[in-house]
Protein backbone atom coordinates (compact mmCIF):
# COMPACT_ATOMS: atom_id res chain seq x y z
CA UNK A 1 -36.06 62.01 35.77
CA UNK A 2 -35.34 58.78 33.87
CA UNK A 3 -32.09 57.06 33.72
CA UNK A 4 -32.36 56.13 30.14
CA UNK A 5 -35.19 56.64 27.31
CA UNK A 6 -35.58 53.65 25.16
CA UNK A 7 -36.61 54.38 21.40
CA UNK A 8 -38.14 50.93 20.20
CA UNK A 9 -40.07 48.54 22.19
CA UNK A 10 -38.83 45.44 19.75
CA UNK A 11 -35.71 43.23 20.59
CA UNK A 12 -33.53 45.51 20.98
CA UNK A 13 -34.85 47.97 23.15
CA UNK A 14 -36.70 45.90 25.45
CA UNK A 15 -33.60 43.41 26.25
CA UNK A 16 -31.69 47.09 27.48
CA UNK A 17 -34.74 48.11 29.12
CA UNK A 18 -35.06 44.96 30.96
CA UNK A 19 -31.64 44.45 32.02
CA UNK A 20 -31.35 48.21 32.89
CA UNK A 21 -34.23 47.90 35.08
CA UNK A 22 -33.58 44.63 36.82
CA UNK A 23 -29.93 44.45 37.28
CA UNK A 24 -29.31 48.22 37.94
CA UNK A 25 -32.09 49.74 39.37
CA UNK A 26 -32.61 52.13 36.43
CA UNK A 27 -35.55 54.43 35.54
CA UNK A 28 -36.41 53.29 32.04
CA UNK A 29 -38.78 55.19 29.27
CA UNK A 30 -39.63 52.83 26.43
CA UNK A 31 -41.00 54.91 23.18
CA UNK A 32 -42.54 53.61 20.31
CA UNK A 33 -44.11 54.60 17.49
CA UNK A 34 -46.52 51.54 16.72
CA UNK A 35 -49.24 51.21 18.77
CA UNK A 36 -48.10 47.59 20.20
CA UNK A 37 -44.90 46.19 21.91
CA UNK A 38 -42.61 43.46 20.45
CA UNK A 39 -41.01 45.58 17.53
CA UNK A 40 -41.67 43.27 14.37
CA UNK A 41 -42.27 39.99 16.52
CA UNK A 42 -45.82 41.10 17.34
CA UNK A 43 -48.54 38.96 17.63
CA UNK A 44 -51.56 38.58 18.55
CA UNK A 45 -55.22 37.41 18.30
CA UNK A 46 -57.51 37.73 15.58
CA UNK A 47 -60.61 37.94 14.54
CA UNK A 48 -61.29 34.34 14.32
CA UNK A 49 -59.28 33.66 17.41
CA UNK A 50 -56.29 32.46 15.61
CA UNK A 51 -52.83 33.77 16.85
CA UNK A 52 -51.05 35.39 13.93
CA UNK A 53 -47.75 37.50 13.08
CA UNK A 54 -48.49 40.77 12.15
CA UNK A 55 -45.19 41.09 10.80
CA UNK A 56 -44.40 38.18 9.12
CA UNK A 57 -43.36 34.35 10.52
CA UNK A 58 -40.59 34.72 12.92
CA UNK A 59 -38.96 31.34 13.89
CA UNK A 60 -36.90 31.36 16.63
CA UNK A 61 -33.40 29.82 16.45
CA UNK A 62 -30.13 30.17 17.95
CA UNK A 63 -26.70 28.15 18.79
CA UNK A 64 -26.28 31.03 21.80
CA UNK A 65 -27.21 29.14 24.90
CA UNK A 66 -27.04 32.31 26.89
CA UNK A 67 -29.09 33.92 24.56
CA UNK A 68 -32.53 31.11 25.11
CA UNK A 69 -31.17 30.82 28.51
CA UNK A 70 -31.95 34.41 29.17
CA UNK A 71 -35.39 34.57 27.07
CA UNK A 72 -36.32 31.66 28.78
CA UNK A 73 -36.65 33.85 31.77
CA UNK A 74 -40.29 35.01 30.51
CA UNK A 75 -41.85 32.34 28.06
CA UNK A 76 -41.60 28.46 27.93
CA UNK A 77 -41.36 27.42 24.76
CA UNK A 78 -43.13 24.89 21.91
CA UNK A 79 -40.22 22.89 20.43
CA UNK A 80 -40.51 23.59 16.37
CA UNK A 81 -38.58 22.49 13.73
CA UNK A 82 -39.02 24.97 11.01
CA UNK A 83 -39.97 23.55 7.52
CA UNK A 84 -39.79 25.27 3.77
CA UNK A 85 -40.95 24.11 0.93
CA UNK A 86 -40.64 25.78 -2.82
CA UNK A 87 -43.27 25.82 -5.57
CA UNK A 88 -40.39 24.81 -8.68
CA UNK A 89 -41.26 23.54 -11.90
CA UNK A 90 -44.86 22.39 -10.84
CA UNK A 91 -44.27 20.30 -7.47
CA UNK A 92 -43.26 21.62 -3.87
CA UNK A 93 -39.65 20.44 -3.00
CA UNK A 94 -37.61 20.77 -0.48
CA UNK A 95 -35.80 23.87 0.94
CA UNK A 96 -32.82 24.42 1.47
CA UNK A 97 -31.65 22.35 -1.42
CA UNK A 98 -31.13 18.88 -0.51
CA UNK A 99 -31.01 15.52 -1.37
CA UNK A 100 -34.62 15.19 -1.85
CA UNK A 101 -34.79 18.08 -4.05
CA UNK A 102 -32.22 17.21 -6.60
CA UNK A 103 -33.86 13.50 -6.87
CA UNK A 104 -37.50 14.82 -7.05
CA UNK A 105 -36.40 17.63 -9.57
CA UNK A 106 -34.57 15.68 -11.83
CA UNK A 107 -36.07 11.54 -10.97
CA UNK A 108 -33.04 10.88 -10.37
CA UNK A 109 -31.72 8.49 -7.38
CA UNK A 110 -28.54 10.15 -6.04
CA UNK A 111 -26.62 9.08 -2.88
CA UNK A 112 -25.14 11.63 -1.34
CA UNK A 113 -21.48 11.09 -2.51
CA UNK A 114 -23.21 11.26 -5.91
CA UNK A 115 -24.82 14.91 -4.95
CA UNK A 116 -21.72 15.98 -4.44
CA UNK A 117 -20.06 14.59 -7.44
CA UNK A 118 -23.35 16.48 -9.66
CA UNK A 119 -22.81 20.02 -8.07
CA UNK A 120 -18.91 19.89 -8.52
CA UNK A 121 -20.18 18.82 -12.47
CA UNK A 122 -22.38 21.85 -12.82
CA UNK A 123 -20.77 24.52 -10.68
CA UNK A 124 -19.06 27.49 -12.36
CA UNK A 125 -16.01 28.36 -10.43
CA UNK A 126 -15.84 32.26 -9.46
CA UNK A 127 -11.85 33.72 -8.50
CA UNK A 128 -13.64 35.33 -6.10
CA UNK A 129 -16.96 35.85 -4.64
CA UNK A 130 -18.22 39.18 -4.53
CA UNK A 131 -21.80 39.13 -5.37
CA UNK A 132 -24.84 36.72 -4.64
CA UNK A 133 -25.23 35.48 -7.68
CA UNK A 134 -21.35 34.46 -7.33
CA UNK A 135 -21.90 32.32 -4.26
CA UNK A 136 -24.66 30.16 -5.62
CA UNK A 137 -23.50 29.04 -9.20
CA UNK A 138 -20.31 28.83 -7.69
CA UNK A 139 -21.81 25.96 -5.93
CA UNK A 140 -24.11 24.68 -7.64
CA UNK A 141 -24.62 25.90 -11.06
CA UNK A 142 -26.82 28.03 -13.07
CA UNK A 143 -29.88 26.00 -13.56
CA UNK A 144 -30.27 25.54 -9.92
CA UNK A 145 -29.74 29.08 -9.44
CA UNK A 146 -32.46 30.57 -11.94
CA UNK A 147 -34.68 27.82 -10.69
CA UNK A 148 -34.33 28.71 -6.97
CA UNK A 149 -32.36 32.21 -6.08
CA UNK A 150 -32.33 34.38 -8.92
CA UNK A 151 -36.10 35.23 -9.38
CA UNK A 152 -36.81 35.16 -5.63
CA UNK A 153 -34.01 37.44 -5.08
CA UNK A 154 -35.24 39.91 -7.93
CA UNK A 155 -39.01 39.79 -6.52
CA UNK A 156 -37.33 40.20 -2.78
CA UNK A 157 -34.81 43.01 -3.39
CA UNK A 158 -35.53 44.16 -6.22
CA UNK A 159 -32.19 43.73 -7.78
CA UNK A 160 -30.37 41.02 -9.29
CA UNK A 161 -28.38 38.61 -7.09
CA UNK A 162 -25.94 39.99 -9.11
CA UNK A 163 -26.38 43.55 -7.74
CA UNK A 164 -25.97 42.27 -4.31
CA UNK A 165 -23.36 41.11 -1.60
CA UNK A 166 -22.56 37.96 -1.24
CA UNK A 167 -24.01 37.80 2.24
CA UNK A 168 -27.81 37.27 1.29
CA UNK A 169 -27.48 34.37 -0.68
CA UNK A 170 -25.07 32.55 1.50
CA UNK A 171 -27.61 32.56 4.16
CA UNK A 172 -29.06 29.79 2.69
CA UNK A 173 -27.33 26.24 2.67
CA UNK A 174 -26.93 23.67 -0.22
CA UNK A 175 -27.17 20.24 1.18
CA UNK A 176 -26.49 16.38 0.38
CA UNK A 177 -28.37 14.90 2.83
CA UNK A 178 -31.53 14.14 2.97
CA UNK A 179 -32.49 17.26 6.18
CA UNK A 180 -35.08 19.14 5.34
CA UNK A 181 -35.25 21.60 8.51
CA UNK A 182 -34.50 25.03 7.36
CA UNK A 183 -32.04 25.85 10.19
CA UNK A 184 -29.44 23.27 11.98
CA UNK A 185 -29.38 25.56 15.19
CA UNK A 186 -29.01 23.36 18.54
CA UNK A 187 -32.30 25.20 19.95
CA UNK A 188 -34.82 26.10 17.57
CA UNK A 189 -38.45 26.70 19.49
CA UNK A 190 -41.32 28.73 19.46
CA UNK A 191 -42.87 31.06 22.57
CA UNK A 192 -45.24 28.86 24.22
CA UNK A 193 -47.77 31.95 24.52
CA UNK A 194 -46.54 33.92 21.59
CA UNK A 195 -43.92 36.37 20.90
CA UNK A 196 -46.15 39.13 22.34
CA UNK A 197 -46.76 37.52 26.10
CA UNK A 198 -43.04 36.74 26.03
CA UNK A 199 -42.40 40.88 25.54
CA UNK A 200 -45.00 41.55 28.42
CA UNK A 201 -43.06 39.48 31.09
CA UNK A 202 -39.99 41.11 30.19
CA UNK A 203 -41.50 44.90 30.65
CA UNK A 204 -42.85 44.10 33.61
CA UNK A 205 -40.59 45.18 35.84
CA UNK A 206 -41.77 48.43 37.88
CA UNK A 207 -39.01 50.70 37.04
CA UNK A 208 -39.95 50.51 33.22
CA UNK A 209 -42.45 53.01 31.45
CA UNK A 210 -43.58 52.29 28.13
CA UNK A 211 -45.33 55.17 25.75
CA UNK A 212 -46.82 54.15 22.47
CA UNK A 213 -48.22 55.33 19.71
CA UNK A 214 -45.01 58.75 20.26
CA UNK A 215 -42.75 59.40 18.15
CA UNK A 216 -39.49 60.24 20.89
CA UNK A 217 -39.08 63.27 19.30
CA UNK A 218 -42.51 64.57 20.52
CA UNK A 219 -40.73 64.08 24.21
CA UNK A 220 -37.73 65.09 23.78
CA UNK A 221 -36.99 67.97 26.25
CA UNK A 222 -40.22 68.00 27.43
CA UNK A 223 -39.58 64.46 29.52
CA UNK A 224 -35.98 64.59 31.43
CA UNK A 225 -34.32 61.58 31.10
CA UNK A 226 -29.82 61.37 30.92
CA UNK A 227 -29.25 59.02 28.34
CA UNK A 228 -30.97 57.41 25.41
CA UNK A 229 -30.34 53.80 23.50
CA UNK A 230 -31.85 54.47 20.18
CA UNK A 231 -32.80 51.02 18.07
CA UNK A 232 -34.70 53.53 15.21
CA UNK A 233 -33.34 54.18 11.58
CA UNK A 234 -29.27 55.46 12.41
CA UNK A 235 -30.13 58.06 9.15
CA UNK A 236 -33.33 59.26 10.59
CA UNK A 237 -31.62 60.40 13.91
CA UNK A 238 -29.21 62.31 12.17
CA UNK A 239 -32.20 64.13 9.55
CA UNK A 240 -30.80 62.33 6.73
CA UNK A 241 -27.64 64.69 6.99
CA UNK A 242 -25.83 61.82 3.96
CA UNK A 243 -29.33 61.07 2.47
CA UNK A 244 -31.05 58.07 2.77
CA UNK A 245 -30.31 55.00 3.18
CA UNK A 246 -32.20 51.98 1.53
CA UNK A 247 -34.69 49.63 2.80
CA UNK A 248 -36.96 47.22 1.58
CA UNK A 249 -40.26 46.74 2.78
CA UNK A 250 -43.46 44.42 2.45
CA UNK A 251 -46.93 44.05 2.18
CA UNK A 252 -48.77 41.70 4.08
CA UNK A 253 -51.68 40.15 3.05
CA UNK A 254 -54.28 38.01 5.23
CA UNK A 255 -56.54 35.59 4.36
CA UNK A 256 -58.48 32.63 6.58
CA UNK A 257 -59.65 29.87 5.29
CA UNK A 258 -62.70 27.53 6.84
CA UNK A 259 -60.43 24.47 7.03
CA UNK A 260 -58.20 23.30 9.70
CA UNK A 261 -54.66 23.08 7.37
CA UNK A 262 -53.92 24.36 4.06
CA UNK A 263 -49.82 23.86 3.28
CA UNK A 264 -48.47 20.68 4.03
CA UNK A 265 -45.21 22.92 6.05
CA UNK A 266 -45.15 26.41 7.84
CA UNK A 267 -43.82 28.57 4.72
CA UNK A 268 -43.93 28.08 1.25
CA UNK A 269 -41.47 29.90 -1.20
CA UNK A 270 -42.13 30.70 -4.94
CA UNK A 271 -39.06 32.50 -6.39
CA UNK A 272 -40.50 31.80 -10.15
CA UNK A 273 -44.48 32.19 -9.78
CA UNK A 274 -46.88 34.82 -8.70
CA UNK A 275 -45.86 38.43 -8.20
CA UNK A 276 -45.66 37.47 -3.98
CA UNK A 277 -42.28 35.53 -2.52
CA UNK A 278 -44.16 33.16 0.03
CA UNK A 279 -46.66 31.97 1.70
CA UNK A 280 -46.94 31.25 5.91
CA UNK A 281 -49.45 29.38 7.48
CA UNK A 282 -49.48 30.23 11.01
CA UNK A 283 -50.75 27.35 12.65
CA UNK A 284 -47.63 25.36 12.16
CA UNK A 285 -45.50 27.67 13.79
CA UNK A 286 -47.95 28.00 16.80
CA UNK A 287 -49.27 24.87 16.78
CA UNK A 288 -52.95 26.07 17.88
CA UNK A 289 -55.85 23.69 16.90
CA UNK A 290 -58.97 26.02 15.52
CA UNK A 291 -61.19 24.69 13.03
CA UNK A 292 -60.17 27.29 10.66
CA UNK A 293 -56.43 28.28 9.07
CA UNK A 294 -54.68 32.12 8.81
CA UNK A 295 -52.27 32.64 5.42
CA UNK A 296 -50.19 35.53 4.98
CA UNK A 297 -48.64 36.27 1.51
CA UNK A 298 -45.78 38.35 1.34
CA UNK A 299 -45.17 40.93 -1.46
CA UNK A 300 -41.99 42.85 -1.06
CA UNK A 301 -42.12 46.60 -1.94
CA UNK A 302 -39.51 49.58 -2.15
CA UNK A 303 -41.80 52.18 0.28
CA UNK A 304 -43.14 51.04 3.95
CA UNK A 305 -41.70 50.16 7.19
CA UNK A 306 -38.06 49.91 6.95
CA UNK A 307 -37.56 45.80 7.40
CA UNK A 308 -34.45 45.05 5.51
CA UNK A 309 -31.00 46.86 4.68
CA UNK A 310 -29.66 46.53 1.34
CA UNK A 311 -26.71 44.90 1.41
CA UNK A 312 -24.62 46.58 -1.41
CA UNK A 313 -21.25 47.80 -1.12
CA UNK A 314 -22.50 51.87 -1.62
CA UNK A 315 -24.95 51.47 1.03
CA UNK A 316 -21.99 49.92 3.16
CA UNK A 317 -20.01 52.98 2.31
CA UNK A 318 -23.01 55.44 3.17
CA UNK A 319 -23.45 53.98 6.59
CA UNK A 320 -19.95 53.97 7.67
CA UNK A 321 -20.78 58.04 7.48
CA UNK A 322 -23.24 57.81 10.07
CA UNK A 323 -21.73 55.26 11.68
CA UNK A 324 -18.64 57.89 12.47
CA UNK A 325 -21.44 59.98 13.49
CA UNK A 326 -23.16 57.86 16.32
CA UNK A 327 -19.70 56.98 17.36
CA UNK A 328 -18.95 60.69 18.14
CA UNK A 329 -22.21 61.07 19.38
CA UNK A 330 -22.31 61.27 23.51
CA UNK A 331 -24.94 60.24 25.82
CA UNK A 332 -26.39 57.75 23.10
CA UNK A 333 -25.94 54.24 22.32
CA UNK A 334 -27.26 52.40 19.00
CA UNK A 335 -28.65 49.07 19.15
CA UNK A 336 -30.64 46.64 16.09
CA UNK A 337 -30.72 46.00 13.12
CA UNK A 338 -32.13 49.63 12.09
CA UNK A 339 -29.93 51.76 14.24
CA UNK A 340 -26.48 49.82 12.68
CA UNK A 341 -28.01 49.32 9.54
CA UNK A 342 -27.26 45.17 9.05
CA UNK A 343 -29.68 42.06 8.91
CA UNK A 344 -29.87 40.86 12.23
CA UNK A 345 -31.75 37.35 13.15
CA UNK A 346 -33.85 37.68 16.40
CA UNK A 347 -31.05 36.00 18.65
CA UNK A 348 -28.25 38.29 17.07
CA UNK A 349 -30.09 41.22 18.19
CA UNK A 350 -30.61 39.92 21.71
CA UNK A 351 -26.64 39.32 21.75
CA UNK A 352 -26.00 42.75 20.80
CA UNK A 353 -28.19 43.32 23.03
CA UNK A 354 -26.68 42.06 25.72
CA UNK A 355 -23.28 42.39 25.12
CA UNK A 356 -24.25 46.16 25.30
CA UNK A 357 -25.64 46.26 28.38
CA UNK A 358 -22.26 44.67 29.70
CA UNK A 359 -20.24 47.78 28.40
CA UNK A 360 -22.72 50.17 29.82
CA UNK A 361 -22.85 48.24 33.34
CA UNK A 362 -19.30 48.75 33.06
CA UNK A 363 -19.33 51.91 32.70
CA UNK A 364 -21.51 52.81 35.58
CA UNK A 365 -20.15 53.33 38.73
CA UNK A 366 -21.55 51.33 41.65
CA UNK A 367 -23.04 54.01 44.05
CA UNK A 368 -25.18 54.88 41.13
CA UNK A 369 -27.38 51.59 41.80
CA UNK A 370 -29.19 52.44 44.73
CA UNK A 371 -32.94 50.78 44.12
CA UNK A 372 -35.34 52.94 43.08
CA UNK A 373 -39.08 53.77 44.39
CA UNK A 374 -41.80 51.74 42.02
CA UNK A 375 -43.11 53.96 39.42
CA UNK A 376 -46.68 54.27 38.16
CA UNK A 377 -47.09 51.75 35.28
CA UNK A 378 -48.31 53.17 31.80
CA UNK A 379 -48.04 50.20 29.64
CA UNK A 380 -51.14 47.13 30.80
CA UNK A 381 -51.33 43.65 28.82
CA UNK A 382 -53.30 44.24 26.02
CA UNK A 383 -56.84 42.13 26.43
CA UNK A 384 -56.43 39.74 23.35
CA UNK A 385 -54.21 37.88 25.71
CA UNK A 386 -56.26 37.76 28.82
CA UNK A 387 -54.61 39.45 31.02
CA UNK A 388 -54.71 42.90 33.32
CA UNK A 389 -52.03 45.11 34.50
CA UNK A 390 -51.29 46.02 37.58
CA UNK A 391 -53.78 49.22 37.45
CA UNK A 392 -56.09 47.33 36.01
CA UNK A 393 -56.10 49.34 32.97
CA UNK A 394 -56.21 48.45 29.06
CA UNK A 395 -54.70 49.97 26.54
């Protein structure tokens, strides 16, 4: 009997399963559907030997200090300072908007009071700001917009800033100084050893069991377990019962390249060019040296993996319904960014995380957290990384 099956083997689901494990003695079930731990955050290895995302970058950033104080527990970390650049008008400029950009776009030689003075000059003042397109030429104007949000937005979303809340676009910042790093965050850092080694030091504990490639439906009443934290699609666990509710997805494409560096930063964005939104180059993020250099290009799509909820006010209103729904649902709790149906960064997830484990702690009574006897481990490090489990088994 397991004291809790975990559905999700990403963030979410592996912060509960660890602190269930380690703190209260709990018999954890991790199941996944991928055939890999880490959720999204998954790296690993390739062919050339170069470590890679499979997913996408993910840069790791956060002003929680409890939050890197508790990862910190299972990876040392490669300080980074994440850099963006955006192909605009024929030269790569800086991203977020700053300073730099303005003066490169334009040749002009602003200060930054002067920056200032030039946004308040071409900003068109909204009553109020609903949408994304509202929060940006609010700001700064409409030339900046179309240069910089509008077409990346469309390509990304497909919709019009205009079609969307407000909250996508004002995740970005408009600057007057002269910084350059995409986030501001007090630690900002990379896992040493990658995202997936990180993942594998925080299953390790003995009470946790991890199934992959199974769908938790597969084991559901065949495996006993009393209680299940589910970090899947909230609209898939009820079968759709309100329809659908709307994703986007992407397509990853892969290419290495016999030469050491290729982009002068990490990512490069092109909201106005080429059917794809960006472009990473690995090796920044990771900082490995290797002769040779692994791209990804990004091409968001409407079908695929569920990656990103659409923020629009119907969607909102369709996920409140299910939202009721898990709320009056017993014996389960809902954790992620799928399973509550918001855009999440990877340290807000860990939070939530967290901050759930504290209510369920709560709720358990003390008697209840008697140590358990060490179970058999299913789940071994997988080889790319050079390591062996404790049965000395790969999987």
């Amino acid at each position: 009997m397991f004291d809790y099956l975990i559905v999700g083997a990403g963030f979410a689901g592996s912060v509960l399963a660890e602190r269930l494990a380690s703190q209260l003695n709990k018999k954890v079930l991790i199941a996944d559907v991928r055939s890999h731990i880490g959720g999204n955050t998954y790296d690993y290895y390739d062919e050339n030997g170069i470590l890679i995302h499979k997913y996408g970058p993910h840069i790791f950033h956060t002003n929680a200090k409890a939050v890197f104080d508790y990862l910190s527990q299972f990876t040392p970390w490669r300080p980074y300072q994440h850099r963006v650049r955006a192909w605009v008008d024929g030269q790569l400029v800086p991203m977020p908007i700053n300073l730099d950009t303005i003066n490169m776009l334009y040749g002009t030689k602003f200060t930054s009071f002067q920056l200032d003075e030039f946004f308040a000059s071409v900003a068109e003042p909204r009553e109020q700001i609903r949408t994304s397109e509202d929060v940006v030429v609010s700001k700064i104007g409409r030339e900046l917009y179309e240069k910089f949000f509008r077409g990346y937005t469309r390509k990304q979303w497909g919709l019009d800033p205009s079609e969307l809340d407000a909250s996508v676009t004002s995740r970005v910042p408009v600057r007057t100084n002269r910084d350059d790093r995409y986030f501001t965050d007090t630690y900002q850092a990379m896992p040493l050893y990658g995202y997936t080694r990180m993942f594998e030091k925080m299953l390790a504990h003995p009470n946790i069991k991890i199934m992959l490639n199974s769908d938790w439906r597969e084991i559901d009443g065949v495996i006993p377990y009393r209680e299940i934290v589910y970090t899947g699609p909230v609209d898939e666990f009820f079968d759709f019962r309100y329809g659908k509710l709307p994703y986007r997805s992407i397509e990853f494409k892969f290419e290495t390249l016999n030469k050491a560096q290729h982009q002068p930063v990490a990512v490069i964005n092109y909201p106005n060019d080429y059917p794809y939104t960006r472009v990473t180059e690995f090796k920044h993020l990771t900082g490995q040296e290797h002769a040779k250099t692994s791209l990804v290009y990004e091409y968001p799509c409407a079908e695929g993996d569920p990656y990103y909820p659409v923020p629009r006010a119907e969607n909102n209103e369709l996920y409140k319904r299910y939202k009721t729904l898990a709320d009056d649902t017993s014996g389960v709790y809902f954790a992620g960014r799928l399973a509550t149906y918001k855009y999440y960064n990877m340290d807000q997830v860990v939070a939530q995380a967290l901050a759930l484990f504290d209510k369920i702690s709560e709720m358990i009574p003390a008697r209840s957290r008697e140590v358990l006897h060490e179970p058999t481990v299913i789940y071994t490090p997988s080889p790319a990384l050079g390591l062996v489990g404790r049965n000395g088994v790969h999987h």
